[in-house]
C-alpha atoms as a PDB file:
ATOM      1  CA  UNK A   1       0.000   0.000   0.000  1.00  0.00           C
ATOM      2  CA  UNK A   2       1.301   3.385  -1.409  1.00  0.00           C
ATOM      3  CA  UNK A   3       0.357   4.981   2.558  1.00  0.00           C
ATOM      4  CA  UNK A   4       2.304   2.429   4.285  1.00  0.00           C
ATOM      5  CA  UNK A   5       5.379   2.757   2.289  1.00  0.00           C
ATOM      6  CA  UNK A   6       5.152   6.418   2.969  1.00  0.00           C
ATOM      7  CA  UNK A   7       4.770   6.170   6.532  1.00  0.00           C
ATOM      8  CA  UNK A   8       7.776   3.942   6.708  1.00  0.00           C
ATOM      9  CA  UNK A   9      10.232   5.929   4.664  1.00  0.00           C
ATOM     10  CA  UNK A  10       9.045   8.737   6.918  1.00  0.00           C
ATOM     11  CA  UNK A  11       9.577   6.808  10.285  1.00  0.00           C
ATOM     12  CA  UNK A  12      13.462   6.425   8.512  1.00  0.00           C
ATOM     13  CA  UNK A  13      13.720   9.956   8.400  1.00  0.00           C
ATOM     14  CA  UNK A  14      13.406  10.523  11.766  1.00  0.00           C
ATOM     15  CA  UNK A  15      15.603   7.794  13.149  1.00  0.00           C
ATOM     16  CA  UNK A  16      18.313   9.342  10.746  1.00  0.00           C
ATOM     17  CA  UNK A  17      17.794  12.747  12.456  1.00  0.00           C
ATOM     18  CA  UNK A  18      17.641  10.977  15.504  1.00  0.00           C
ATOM     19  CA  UNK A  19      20.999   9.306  15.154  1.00  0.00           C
ATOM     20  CA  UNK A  20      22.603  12.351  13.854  1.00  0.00           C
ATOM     21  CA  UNK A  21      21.353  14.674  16.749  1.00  0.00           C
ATOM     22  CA  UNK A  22      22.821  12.282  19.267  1.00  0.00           C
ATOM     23  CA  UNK A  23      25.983  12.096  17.500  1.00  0.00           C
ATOM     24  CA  UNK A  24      25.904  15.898  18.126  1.00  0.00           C
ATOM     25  CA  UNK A  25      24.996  15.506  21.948  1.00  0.00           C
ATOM     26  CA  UNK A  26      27.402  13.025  22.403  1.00  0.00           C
ATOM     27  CA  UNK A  27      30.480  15.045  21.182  1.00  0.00           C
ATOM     28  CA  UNK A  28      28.913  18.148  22.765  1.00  0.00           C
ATOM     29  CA  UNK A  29      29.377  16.529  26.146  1.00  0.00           C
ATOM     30  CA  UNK A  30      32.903  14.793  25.265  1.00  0.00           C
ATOM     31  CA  UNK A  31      33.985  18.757  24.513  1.00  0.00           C
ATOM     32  CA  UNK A  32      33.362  19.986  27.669  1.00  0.00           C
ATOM     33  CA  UNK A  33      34.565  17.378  29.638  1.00  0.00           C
ATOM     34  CA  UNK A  34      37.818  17.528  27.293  1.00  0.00           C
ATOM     35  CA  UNK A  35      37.857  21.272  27.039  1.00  0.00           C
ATOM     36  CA  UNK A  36      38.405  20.472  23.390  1.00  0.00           C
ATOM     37  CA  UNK A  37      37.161  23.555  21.343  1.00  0.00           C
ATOM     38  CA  UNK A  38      37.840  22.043  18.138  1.00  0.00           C
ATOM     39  CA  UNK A  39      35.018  19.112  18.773  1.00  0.00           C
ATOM     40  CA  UNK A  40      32.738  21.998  20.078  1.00  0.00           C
ATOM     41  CA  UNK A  41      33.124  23.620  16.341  1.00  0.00           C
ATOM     42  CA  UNK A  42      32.448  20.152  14.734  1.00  0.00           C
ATOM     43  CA  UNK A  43      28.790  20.630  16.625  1.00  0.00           C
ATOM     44  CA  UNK A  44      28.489  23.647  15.958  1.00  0.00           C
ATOM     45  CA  UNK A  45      28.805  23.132  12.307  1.00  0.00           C
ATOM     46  CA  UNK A  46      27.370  20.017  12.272  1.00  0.00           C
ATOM     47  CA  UNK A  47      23.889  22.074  13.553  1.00  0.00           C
ATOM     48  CA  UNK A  48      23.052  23.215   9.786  1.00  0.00           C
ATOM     49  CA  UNK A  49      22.357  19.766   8.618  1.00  0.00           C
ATOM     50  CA  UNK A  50      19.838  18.837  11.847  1.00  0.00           C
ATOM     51  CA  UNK A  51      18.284  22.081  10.552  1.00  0.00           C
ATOM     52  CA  UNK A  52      18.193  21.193   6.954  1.00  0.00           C
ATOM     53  CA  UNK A  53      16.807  17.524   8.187  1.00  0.00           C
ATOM     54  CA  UNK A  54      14.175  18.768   9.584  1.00  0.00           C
ATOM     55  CA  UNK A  55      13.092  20.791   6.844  1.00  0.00           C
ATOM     56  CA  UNK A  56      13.078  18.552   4.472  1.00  0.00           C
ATOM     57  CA  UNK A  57      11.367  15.913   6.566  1.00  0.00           C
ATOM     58  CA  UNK A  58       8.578  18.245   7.824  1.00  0.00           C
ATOM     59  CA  UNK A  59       7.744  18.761   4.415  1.00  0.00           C
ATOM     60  CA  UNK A  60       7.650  15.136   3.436  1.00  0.00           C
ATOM     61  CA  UNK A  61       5.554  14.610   6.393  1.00  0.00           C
ATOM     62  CA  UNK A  62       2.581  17.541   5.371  1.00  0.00           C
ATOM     63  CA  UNK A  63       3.030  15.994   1.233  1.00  0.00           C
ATOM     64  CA  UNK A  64       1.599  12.760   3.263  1.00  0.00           C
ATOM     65  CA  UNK A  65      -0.736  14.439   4.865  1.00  0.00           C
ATOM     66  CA  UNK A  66      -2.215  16.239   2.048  1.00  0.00           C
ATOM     67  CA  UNK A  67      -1.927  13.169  -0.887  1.00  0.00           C
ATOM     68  CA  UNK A  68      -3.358  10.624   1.590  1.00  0.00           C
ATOM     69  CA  UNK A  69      -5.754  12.311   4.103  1.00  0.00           C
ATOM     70  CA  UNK A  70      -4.695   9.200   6.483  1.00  0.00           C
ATOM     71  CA  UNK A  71      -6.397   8.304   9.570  1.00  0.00           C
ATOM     72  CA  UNK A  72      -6.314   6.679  12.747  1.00  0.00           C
ATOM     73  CA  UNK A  73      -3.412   5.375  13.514  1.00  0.00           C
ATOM     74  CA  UNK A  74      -1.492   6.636  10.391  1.00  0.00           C
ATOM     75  CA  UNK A  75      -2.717   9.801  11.643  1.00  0.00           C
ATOM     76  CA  UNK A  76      -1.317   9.421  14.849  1.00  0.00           C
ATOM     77  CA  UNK A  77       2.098   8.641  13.731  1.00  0.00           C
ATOM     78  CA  UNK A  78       2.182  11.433  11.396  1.00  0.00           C
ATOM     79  CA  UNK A  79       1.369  13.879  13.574  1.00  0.00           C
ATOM     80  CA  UNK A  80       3.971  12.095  16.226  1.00  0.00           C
ATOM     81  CA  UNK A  81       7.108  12.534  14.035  1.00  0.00           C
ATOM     82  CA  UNK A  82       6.048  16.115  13.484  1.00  0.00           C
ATOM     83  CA  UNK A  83       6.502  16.572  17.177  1.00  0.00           C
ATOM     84  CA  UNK A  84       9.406  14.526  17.190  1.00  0.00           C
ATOM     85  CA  UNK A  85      11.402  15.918  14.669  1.00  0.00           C
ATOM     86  CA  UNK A  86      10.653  19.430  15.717  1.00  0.00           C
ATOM     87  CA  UNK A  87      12.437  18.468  19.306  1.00  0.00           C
ATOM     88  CA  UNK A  88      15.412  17.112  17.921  1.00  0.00           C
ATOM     89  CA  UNK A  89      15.787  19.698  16.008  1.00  0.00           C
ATOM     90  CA  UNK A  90      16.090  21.699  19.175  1.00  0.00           C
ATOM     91  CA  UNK A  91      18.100  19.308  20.786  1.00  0.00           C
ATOM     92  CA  UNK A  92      20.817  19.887  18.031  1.00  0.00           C
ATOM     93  CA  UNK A  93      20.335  23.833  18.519  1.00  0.00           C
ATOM     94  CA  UNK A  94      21.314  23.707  22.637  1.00  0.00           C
ATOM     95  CA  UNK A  95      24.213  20.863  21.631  1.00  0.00           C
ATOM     96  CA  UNK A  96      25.660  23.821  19.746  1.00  0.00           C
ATOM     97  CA  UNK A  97      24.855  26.117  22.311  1.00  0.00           C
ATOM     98  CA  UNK A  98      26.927  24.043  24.636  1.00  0.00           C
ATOM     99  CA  UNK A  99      29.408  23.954  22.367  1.00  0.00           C
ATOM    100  CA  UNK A 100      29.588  27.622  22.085  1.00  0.00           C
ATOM    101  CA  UNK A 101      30.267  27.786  26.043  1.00  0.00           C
ATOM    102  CA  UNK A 102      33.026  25.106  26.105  1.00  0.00           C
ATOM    103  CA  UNK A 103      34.453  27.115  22.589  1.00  0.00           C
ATOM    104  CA  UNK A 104      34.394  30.461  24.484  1.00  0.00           C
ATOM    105  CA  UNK A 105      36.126  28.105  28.041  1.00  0.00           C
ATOM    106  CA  UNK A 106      38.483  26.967  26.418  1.00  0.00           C
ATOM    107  CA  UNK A 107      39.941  30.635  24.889  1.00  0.00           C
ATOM    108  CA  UNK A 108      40.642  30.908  28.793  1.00  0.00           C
ATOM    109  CA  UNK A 109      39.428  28.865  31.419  1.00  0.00           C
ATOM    110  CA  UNK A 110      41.069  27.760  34.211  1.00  0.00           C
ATOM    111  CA  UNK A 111      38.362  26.810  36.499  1.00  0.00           C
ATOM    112  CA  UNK A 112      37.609  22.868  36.820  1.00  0.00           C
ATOM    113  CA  UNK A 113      34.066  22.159  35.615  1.00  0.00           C
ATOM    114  CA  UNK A 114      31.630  21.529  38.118  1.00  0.00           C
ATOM    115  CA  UNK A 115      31.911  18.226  39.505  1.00  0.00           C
ATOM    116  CA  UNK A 116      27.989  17.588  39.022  1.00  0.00           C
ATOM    117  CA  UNK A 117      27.953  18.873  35.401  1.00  0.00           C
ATOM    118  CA  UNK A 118      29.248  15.665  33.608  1.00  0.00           C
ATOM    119  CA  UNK A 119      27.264  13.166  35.611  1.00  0.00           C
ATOM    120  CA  UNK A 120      24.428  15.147  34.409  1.00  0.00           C
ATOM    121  CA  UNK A 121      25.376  15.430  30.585  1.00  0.00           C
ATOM    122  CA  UNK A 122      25.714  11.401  31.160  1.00  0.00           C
ATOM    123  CA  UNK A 123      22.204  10.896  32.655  1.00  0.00           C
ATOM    124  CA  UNK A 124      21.217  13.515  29.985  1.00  0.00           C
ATOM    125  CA  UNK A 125      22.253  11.459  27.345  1.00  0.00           C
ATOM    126  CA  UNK A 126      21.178   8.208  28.750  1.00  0.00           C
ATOM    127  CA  UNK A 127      17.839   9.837  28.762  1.00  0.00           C
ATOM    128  CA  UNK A 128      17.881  11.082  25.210  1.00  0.00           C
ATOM    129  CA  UNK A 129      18.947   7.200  24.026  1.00  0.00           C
ATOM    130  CA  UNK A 130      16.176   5.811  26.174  1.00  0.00           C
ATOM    131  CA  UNK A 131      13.166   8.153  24.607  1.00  0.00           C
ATOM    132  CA  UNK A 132      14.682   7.311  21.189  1.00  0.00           C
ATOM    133  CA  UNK A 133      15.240   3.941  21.314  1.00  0.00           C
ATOM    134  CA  UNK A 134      11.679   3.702  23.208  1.00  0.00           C
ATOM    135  CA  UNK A 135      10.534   5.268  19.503  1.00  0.00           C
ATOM    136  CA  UNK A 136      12.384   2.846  17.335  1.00  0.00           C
ATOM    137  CA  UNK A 137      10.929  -0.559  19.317  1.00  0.00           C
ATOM    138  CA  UNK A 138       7.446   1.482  19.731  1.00  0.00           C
ATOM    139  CA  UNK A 139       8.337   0.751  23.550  1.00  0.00           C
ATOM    140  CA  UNK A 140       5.821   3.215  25.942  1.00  0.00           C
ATOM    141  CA  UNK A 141       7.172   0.964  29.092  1.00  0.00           C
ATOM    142  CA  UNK A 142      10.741   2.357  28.332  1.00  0.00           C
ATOM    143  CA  UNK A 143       9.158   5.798  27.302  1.00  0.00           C
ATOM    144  CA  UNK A 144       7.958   6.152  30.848  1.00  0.00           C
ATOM    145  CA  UNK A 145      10.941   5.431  32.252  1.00  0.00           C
ATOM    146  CA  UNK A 146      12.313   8.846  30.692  1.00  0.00           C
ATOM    147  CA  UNK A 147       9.948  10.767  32.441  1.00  0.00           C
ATOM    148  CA  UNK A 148      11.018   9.669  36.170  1.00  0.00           C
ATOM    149  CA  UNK A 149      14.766   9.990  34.870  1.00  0.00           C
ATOM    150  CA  UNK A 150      13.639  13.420  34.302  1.00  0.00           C
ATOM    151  CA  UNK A 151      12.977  14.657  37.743  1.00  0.00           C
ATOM    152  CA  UNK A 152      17.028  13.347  38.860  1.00  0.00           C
ATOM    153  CA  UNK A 153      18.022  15.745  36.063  1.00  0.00           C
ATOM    154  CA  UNK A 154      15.711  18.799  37.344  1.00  0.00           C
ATOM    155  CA  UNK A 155      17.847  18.243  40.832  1.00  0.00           C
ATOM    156  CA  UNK A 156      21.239  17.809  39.824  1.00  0.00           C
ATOM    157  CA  UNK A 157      20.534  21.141  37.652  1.00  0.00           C
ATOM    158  CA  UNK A 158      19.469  22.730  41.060  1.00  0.00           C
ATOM    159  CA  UNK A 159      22.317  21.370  42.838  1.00  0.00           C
ATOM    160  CA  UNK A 160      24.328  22.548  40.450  1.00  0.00           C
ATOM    161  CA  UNK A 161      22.883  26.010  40.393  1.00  0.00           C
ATOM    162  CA  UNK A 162      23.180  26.526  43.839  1.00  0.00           C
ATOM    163  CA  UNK A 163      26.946  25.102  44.236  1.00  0.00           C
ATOM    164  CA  UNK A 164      28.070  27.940  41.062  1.00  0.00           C
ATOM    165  CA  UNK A 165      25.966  30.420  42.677  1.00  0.00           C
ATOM    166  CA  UNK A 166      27.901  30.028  45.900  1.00  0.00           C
ATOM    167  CA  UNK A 167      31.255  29.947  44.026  1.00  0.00           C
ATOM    168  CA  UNK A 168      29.866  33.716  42.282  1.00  0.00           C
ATOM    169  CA  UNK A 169      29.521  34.987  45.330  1.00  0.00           C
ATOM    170  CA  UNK A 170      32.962  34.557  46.717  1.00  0.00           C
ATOM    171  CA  UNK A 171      35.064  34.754  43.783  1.00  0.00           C
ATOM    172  CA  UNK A 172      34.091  37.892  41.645  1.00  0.00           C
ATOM    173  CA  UNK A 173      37.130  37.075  39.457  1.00  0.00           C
ATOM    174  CA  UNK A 174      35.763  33.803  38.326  1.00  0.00           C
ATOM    175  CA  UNK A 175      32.238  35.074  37.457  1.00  0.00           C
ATOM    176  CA  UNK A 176      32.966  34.574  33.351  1.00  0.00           C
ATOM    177  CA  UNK A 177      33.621  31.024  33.620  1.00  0.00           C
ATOM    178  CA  UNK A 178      31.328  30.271  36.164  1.00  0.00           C
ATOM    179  CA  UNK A 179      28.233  31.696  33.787  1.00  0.00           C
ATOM    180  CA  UNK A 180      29.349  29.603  30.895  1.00  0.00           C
ATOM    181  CA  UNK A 181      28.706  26.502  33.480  1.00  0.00           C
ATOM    182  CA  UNK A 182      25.466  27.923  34.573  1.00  0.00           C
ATOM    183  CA  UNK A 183      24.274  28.065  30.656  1.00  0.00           C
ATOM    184  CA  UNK A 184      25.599  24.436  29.825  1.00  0.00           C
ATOM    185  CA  UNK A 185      23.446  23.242  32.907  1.00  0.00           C
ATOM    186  CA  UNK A 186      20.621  25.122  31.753  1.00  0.00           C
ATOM    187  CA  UNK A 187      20.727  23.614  28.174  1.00  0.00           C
ATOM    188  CA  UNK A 188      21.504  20.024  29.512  1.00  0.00           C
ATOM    189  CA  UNK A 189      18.635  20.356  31.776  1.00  0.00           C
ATOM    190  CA  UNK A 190      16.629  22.053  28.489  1.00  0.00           C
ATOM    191  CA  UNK A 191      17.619  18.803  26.432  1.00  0.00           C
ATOM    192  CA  UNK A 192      16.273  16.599  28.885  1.00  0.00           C
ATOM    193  CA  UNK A 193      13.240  18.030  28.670  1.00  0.00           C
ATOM    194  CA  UNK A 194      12.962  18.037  25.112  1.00  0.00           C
ATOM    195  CA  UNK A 195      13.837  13.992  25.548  1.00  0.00           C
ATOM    196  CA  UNK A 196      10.525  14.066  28.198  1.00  0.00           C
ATOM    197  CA  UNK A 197       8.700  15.536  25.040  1.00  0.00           C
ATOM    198  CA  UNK A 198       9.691  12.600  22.946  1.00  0.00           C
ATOM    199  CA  UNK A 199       9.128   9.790  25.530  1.00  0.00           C
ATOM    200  CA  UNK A 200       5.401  11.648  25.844  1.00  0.00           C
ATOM    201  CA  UNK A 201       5.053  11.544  22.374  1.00  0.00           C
ATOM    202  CA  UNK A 202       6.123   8.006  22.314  1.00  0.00           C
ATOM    203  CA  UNK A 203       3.432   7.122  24.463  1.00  0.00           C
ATOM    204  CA  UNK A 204       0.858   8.868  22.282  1.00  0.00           C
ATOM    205  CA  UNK A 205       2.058   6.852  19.244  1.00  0.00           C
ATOM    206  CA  UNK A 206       1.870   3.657  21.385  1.00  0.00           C
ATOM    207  CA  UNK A 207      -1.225   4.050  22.997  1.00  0.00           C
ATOM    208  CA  UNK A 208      -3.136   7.190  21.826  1.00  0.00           C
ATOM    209  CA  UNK A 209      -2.532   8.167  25.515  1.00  0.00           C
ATOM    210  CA  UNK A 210      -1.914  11.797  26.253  1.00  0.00           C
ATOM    211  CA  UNK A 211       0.508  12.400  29.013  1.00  0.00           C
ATOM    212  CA  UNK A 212       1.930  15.557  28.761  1.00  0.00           C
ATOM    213  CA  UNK A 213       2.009  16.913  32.423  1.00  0.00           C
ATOM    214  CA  UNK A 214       0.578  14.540  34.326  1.00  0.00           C
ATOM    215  CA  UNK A 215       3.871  13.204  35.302  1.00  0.00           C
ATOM    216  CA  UNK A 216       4.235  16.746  37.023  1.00  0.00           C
ATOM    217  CA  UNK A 217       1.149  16.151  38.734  1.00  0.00           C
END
């Protein structure tokens, strides 16, 4: 059937954007715990083609929808990878805006990074692989997994917060480098909930359950 086809070469599309936007977490988070600024460029150019990906797969995604009218569960997974592929696209955005903070660190850093921070780009990325590879083996078990994993993130982030905020206040000098930490916290703890987004969605494709919130709850 011509639909099916089209949903399946469409469900391809987004694993390739999902592979390529962990590729750029991934080497986001080996840059700042390496310091290495020339990795961090290699995300940040990488960035254009998540973009460009995402184009070009929204649009295949609304030619679908307007050729084959689909329904029900068709429907559902349509409208799913639209969500999808709009987060990763994000995703790939704060990847390069982490590795615009460990770029501009490592021009003249000489503060240790925080010793929370890499634990949570680890858990970070263990949530990102979870959500996607609760997409690719249509798993909503492992999808709500992602969403308790989110709340450890949310605290480290805190803990984190608090333990730079303390260092601010008692070393003025430092207050450059410290910042850049507080913004690669904030976008790990952004990309984790963009992962949240896709384990909800996940669970909408699975079971036509809406959960978005009620995990807050």
């Amino acid at each position: 059937m011509r639909l099916t086809k089209e949903v399946d070469r469409l469900r391809k599309g987004v694993l390739d954007i999902a592979a390529l936007v962990e590729g750029t977490v991934r080497k986001a988070v080996v840059a700042l715990e390496q310091n290495d600024a020339q990795m961090a460029q290699e995300v940040i150019d990488g960035d254009r083609a998540v973009d460009q990906a995402e184009v070009d797969l929204e649009e295949e995604c609304l030619k679908v929808l307007a050729l084959h009218q689909p329904v029900a569960i068709d429907l559902r997974y349509i409208i799913a990878i639209l969500k999808i592929n709009n987060d990763l696209e994000r995703v790939g955005d704060m990847s390069a805006n982490i590795a615009q903070r460990v770029k501009s660190l490592a021009k003249h850093n000489h503060a240790a990074v925080p010793e929370d921070l890499s634990p949570m780009a680890q858990k970070v990325r263990a949530m990102l692989r979870c959500s996607l590879d609760a997409l690719v083996e249509f798993d909503a078990d492992l999808a709500r997994q992602v969403l308790t994993m989110d709340d450890e993130v949310d605290a480290i982030h805190r803990k984190t917060f608090e333990s730079l905020k303390t260092i601010l206040e008692t070393d003025p000098a430092s207050v450059p480098d410290y910042m850049q930490f507080v913004t690669i916290s904030r976008n790990l703890e952004r990309i984790a909930d963009l992962a949240t987004n896709i384990a909800e969605d996940v669970i909408y494709l699975v079971s036509g359950e809406i959960v978005r919130h009620q995990h807050v709850e």
